[in-house]
N, C-alpha and C. Protein backbone atom coordinates (compact mmCIF):
# COMPACT_ATOMS: atom_id res chain seq x y z
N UNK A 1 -18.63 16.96 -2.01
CA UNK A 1 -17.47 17.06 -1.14
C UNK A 1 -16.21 16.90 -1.97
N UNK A 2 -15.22 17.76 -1.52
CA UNK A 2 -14.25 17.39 -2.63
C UNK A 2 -12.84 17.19 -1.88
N UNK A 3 -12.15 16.30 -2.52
CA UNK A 3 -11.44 15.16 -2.21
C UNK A 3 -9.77 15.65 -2.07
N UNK A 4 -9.12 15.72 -1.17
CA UNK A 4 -7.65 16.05 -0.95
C UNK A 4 -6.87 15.60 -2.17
N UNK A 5 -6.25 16.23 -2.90
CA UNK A 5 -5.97 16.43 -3.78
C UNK A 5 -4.16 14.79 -3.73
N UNK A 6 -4.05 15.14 -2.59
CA UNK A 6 -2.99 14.45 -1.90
C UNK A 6 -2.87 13.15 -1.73
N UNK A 7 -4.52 12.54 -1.28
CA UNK A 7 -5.00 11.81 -1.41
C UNK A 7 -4.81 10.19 -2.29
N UNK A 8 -4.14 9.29 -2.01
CA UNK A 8 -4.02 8.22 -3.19
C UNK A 8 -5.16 7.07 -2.94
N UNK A 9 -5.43 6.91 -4.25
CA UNK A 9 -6.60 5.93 -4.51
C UNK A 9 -6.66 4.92 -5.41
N UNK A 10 -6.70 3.80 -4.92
CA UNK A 10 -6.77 2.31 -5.28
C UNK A 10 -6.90 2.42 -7.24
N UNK A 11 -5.53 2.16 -7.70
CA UNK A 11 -5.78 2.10 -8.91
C UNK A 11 -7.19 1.33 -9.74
N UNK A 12 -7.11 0.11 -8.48
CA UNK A 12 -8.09 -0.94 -9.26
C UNK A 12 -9.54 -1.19 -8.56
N UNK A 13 -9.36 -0.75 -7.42
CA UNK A 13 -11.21 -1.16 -7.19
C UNK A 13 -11.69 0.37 -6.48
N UNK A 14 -11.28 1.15 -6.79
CA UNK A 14 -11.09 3.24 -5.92
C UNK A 14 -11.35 3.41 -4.96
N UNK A 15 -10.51 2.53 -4.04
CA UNK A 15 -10.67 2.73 -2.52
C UNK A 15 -10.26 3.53 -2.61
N UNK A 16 -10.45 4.90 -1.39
CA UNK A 16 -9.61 5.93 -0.87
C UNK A 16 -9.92 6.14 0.46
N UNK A 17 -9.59 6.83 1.42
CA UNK A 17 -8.14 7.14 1.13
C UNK A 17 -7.46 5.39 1.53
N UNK A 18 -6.33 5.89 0.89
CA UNK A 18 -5.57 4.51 1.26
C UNK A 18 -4.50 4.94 2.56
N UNK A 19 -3.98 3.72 3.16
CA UNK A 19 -3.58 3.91 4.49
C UNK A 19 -1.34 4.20 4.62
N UNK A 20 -1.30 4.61 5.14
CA UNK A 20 0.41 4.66 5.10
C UNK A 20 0.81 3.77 5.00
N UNK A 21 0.22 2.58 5.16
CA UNK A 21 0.91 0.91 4.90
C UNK A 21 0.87 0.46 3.75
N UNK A 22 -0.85 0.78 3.36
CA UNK A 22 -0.97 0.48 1.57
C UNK A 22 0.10 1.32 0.87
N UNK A 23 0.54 2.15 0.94
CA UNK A 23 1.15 3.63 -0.01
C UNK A 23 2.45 3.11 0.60
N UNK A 24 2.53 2.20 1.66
CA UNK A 24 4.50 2.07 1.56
C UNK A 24 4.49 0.82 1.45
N UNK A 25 3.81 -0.35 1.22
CA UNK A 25 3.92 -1.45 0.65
C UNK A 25 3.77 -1.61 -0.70
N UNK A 26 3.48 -0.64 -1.63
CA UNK A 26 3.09 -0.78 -3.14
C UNK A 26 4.80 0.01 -3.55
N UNK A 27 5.38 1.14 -2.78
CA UNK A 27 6.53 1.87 -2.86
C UNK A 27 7.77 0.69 -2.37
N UNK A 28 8.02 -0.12 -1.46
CA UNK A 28 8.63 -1.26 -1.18
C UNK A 28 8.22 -2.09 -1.80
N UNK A 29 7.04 -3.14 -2.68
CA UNK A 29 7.19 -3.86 -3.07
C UNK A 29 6.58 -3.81 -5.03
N UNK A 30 6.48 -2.77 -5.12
CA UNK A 30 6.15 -2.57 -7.23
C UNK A 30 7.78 -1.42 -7.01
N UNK A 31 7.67 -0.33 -6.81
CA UNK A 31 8.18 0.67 -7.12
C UNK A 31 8.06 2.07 -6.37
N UNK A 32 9.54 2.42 -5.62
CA UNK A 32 9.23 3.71 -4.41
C UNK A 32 9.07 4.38 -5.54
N UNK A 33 8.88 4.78 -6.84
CA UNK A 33 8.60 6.16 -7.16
C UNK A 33 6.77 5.93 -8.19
N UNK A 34 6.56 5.15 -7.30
CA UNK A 34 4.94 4.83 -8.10
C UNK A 34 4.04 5.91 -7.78
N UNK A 35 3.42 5.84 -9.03
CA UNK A 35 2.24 6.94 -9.33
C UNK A 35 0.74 6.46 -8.94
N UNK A 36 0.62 5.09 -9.00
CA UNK A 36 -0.58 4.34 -8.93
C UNK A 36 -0.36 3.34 -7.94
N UNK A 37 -1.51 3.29 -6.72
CA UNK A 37 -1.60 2.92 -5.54
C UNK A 37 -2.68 1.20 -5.62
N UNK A 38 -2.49 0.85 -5.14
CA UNK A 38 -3.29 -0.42 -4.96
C UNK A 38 -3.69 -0.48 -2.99
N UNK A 39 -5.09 -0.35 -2.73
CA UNK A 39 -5.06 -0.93 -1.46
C UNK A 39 -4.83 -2.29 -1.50
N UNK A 40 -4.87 -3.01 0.20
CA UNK A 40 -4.46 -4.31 0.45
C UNK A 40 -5.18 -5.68 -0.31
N UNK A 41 -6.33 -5.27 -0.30
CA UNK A 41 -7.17 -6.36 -1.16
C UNK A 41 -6.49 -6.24 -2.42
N UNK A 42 -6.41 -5.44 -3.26
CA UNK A 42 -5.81 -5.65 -4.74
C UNK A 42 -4.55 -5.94 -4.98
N UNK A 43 -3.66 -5.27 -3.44
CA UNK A 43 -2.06 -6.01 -3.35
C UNK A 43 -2.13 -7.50 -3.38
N UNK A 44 -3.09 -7.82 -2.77
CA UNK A 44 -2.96 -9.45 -2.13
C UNK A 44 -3.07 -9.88 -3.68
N UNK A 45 -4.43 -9.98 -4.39
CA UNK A 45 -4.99 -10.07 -5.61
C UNK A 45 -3.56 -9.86 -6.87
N UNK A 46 -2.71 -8.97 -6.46
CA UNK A 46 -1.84 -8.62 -7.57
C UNK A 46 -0.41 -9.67 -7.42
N UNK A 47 -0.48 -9.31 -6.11
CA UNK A 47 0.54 -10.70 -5.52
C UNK A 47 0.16 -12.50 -5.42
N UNK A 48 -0.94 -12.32 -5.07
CA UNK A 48 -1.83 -14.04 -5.41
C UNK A 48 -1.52 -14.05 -3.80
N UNK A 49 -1.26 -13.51 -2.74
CA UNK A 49 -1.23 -14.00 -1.65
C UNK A 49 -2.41 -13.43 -0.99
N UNK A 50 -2.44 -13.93 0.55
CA UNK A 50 -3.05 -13.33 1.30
C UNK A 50 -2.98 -11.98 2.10
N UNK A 51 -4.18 -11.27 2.29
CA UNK A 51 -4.00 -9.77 2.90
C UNK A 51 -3.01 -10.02 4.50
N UNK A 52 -2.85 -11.27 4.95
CA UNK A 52 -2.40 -11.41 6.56
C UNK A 52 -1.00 -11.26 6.30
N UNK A 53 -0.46 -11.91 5.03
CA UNK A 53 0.86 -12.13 4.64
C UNK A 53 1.32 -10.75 4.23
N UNK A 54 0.40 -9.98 3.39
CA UNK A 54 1.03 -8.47 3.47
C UNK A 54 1.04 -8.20 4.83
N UNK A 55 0.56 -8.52 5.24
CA UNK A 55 0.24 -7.22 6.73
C UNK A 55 1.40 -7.92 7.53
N UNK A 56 1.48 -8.97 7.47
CA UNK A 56 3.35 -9.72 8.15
C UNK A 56 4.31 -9.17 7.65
N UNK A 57 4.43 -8.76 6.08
CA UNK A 57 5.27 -8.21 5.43
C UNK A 57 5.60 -6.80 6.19
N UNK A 58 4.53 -5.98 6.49
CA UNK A 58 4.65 -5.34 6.64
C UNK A 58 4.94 -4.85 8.46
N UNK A 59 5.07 -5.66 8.98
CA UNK A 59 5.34 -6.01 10.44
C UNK A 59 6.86 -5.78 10.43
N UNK A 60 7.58 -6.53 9.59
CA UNK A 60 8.86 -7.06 9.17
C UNK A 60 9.24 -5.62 8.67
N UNK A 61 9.25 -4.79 8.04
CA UNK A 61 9.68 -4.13 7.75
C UNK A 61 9.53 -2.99 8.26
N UNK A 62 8.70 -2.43 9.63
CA UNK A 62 8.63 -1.59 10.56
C UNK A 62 9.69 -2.21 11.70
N UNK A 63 10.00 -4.02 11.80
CA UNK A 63 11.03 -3.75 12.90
C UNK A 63 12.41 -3.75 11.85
N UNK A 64 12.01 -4.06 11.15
CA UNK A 64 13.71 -3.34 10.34
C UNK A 64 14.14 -2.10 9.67
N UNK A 65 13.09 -1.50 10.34
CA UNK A 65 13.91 0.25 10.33
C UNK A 65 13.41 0.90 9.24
N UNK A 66 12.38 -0.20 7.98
CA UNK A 66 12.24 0.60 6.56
C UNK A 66 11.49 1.99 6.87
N UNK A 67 11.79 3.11 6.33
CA UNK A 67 11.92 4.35 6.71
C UNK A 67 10.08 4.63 5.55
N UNK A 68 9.58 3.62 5.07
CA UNK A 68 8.39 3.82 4.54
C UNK A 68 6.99 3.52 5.03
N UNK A 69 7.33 2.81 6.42
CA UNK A 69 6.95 2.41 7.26
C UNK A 69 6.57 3.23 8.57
N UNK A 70 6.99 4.45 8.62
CA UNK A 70 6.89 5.09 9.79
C UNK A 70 5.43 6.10 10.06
């Protein structure tokens, strides 16, 4: 089977596909013009926090309008 080319995948453990939250939380919190994606487990892992605290993070920044979020 071959794989959407479009597609972004977990630099570090190759989840794919990754979700519009993973791909706008790594762009809001490493770098919006990143090439290499981290899902939530390896964000948490890269950050030392917990996956609930991204996912709050990311609560927070859908009611404040961030346009990476939508």
């Amino acid at each position: 089977m071959m794989r959407n080319t479009d597609e972004k995948i977990c630099c570090s453990c190759g989840k794919h596909p990754l979700t519009k939250d993973e791909i706008g939380l790594v762009k809001k919190l490493i770098d919006r013009k990143a090439k290499q994606f981290y899902c939530l487990h390896c964000l948490a892992d890269y950050f030392e926090v917990t996956e609930d605290e991204l996912l709050a993070k990311v609560e927070e920044f859908k009611e404040e309008g961030c346009t990476l979020f939508r």
